[in-house]
Protein backbone atom coordinates (compact mmCIF):
# COMPACT_ATOMS: atom_id res chain seq x y z
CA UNK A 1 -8.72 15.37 7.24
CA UNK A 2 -10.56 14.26 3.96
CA UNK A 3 -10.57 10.86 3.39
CA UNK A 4 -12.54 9.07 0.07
CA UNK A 5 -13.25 5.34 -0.29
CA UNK A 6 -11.96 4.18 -3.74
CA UNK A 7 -13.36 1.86 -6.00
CA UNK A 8 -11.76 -1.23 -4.28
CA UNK A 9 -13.52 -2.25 -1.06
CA UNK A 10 -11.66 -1.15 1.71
CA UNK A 11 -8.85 1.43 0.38
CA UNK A 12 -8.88 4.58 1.46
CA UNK A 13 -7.44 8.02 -0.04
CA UNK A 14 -6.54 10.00 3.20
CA UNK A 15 -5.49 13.77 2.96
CA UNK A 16 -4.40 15.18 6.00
CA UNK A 17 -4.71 18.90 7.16
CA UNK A 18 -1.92 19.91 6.63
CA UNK A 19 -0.74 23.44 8.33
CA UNK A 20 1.88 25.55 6.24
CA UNK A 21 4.03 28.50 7.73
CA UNK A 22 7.27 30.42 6.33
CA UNK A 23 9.00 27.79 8.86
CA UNK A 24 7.58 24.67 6.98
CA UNK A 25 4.76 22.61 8.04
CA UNK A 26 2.94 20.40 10.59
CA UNK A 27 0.88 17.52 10.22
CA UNK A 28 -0.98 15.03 12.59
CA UNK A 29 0.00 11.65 10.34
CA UNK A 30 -1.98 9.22 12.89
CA UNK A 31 -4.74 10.21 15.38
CA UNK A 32 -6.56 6.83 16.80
CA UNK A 33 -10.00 8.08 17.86
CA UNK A 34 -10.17 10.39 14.45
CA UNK A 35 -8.99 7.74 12.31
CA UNK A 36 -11.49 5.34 14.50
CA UNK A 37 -14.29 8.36 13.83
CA UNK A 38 -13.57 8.42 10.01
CA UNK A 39 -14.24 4.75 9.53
CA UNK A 40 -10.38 3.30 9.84
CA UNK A 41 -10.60 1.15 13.14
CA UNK A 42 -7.20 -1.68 12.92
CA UNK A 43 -5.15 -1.45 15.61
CA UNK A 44 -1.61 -1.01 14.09
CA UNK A 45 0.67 -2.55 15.97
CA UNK A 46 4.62 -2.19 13.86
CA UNK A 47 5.82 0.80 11.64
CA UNK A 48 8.53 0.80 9.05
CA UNK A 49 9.91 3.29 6.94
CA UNK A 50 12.49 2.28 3.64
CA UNK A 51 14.09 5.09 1.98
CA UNK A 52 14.83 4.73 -1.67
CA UNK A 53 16.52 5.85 -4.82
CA UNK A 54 15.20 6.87 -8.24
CA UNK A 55 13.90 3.84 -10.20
CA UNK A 56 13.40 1.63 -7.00
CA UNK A 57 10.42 -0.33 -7.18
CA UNK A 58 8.88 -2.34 -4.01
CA UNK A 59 6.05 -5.02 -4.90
CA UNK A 60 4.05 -5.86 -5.04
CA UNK A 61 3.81 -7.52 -1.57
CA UNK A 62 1.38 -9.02 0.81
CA UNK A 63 1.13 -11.26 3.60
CA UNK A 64 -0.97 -14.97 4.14
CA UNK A 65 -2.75 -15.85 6.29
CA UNK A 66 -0.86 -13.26 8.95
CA UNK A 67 -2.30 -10.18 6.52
CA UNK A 68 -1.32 -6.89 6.94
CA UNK A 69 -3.49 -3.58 6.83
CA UNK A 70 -0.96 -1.01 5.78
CA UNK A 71 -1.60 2.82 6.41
CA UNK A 72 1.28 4.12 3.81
CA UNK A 73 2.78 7.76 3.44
CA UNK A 74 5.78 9.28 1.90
CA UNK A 75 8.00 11.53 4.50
CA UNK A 76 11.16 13.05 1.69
CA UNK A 77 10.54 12.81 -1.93
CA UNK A 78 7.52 11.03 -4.20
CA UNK A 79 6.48 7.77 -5.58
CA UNK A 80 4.29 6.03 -7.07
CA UNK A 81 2.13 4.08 -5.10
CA UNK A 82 -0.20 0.63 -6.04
CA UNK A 83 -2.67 -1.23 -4.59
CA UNK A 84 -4.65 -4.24 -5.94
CA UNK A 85 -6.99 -6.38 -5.17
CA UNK A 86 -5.63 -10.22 -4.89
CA UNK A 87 -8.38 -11.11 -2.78
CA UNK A 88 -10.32 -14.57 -4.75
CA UNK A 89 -13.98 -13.47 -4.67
CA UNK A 90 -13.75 -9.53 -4.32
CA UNK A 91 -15.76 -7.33 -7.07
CA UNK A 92 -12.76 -6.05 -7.61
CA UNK A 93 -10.76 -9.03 -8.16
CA UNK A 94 -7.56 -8.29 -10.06
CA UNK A 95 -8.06 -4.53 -10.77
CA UNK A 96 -5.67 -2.09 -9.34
CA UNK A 97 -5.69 1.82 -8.27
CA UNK A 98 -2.35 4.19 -8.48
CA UNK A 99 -2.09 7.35 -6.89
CA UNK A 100 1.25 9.75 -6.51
CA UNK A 101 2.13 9.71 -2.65
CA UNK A 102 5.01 12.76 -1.70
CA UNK A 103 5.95 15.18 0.85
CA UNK A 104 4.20 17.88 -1.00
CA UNK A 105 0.81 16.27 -0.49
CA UNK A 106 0.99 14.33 2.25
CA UNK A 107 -1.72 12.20 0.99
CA UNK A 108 -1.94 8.39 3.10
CA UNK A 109 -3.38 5.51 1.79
CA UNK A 110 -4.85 2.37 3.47
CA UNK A 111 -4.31 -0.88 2.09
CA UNK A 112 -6.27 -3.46 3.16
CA UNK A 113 -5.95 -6.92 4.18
CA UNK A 114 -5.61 -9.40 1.49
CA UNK A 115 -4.67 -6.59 -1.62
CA UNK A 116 -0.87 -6.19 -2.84
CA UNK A 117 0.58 -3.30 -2.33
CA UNK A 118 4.10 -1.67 -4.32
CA UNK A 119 5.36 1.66 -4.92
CA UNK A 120 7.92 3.23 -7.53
CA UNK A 121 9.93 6.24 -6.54
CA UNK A 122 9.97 9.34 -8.72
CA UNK A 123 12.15 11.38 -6.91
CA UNK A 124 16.04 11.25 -6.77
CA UNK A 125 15.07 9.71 -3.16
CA UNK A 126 12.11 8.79 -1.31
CA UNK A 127 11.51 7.86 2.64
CA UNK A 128 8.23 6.09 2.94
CA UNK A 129 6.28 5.18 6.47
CA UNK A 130 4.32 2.19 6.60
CA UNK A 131 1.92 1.40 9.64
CA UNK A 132 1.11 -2.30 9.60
CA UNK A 133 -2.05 -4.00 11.22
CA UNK A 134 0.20 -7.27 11.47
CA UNK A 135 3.50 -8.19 12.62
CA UNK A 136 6.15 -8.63 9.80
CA UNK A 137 5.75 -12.40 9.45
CA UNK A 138 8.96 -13.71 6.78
CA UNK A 139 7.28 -17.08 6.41
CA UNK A 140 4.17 -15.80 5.31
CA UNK A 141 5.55 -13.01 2.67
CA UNK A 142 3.83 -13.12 -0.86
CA UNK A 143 4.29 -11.38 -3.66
CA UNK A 144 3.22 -10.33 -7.51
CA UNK A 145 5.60 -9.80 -10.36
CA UNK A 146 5.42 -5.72 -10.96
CA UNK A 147 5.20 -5.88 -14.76
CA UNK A 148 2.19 -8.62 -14.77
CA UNK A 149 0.32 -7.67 -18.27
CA UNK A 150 -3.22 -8.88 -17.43
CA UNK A 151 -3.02 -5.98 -14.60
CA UNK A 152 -1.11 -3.65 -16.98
CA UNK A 153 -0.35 -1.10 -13.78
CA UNK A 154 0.74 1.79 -15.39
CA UNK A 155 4.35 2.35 -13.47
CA UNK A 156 6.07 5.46 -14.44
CA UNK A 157 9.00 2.92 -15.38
CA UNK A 158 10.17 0.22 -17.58
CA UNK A 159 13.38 -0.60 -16.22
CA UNK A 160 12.73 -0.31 -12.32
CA UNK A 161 15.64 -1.30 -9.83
CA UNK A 162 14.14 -4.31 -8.06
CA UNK A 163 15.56 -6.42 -5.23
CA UNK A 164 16.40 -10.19 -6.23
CA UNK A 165 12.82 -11.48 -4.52
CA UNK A 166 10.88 -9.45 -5.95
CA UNK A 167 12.28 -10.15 -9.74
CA UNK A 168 11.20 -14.09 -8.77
CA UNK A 169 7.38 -13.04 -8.31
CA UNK A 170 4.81 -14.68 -10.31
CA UNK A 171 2.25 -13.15 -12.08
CA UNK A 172 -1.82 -12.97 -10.46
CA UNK A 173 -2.91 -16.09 -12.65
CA UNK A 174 0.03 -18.36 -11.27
CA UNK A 175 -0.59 -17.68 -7.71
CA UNK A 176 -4.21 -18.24 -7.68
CA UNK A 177 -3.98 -21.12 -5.27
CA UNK A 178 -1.93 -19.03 -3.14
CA UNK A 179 -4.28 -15.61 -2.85
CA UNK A 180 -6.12 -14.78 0.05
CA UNK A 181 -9.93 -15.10 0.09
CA UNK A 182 -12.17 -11.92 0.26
CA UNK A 183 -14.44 -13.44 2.78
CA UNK A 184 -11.70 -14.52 5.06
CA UNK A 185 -9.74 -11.80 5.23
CA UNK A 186 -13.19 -9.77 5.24
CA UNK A 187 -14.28 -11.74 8.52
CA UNK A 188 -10.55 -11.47 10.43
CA UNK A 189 -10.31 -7.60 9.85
CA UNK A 190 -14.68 -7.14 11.09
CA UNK A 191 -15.93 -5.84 8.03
């Protein structure tokens, strides 16, 4: 397992070992103590997995104050995946990182506490796994419109198929009194 630290505090690029045969391949997706060992100690304690068509786009969501770590991988197919920092005080306020997630590669990542997360699918279909530090908590469900132009994320779409709450988002600037703090969520997660 390789696993780099990206320019926003606290996300994490995991690859897994992966182990190929003519039959097809294996691969350990969640190992406690190694994950624990490599840095990544949450406790996750709910998984979900969506499956999607081309064009679908998810986001960007988050959750205050119950926030959820997320530990995100695609199972069939590829996307497009987002995270960015929403987190009022962070270095990295505001600033976003984007990273193709598929079946091929296998690649995880973690998002954090307190940073939106969304992903667009680039495959006819896509099944993708989320581990969540949190419980699912509906009355605490945030969100950021996708197409926000001071973040400018560079989706690999222009006319995404979105879900009728997440075309209702606002953008970054209008939810300022509604983001998460860095130092809170900082001090709730240990680091």
């Amino acid at each position: 397992m390789h696993i780099t630290s990206l320019d926003i505090p606290g996300v994490l690029l995991i690859e897994p070992k992966v182990f190929r045969d003519s039959r097809g391949f294996f691969v350990e997706t969640y190992h406690e103590l190694r994950y624990r060992e490599a840095g990544l100690s949450e406790r996750f304690v709910q998984d979900n997995v969506s499956k999607s068509i081309r064009r679908t786009l998810r986001g960007l969501h988050f959750q205050d104050p119950h926030a959820q770590g997320k530990l995100v991988m695609v199972l069939e197919g590829s996307v497009y995946d987002v995270v960015v920092d929403i987190r009022k005080g962070s270095p990295t306020f505001g600033t976003w990182y984007g990273v193709e997630l598929s079946s091929e590669n296998m690649r995880q990542v973690y998002v954090p506490p307190g940073c939106a997360h969304g992903f667009c699918v680039t495959s006819d279909t896509a099944t993708f796994l989320y581990k969540c530090t949190d419980y699912y908590a509906p009355k605490d469900e945030r969100g950021i419109i996708w197409s926000d132009p001071a973040l400018a994320i560079a989706w690999p779409v222009s006319d995404p198929l979105l879900s009728a709450k997440d075309q209702t988002y606002r953008s970054l600037a209008e939810m300022s009194a509604e983001l998460p703090s860095y130092l809170q969520v900082r001090s709730k997660d240990g680091h």
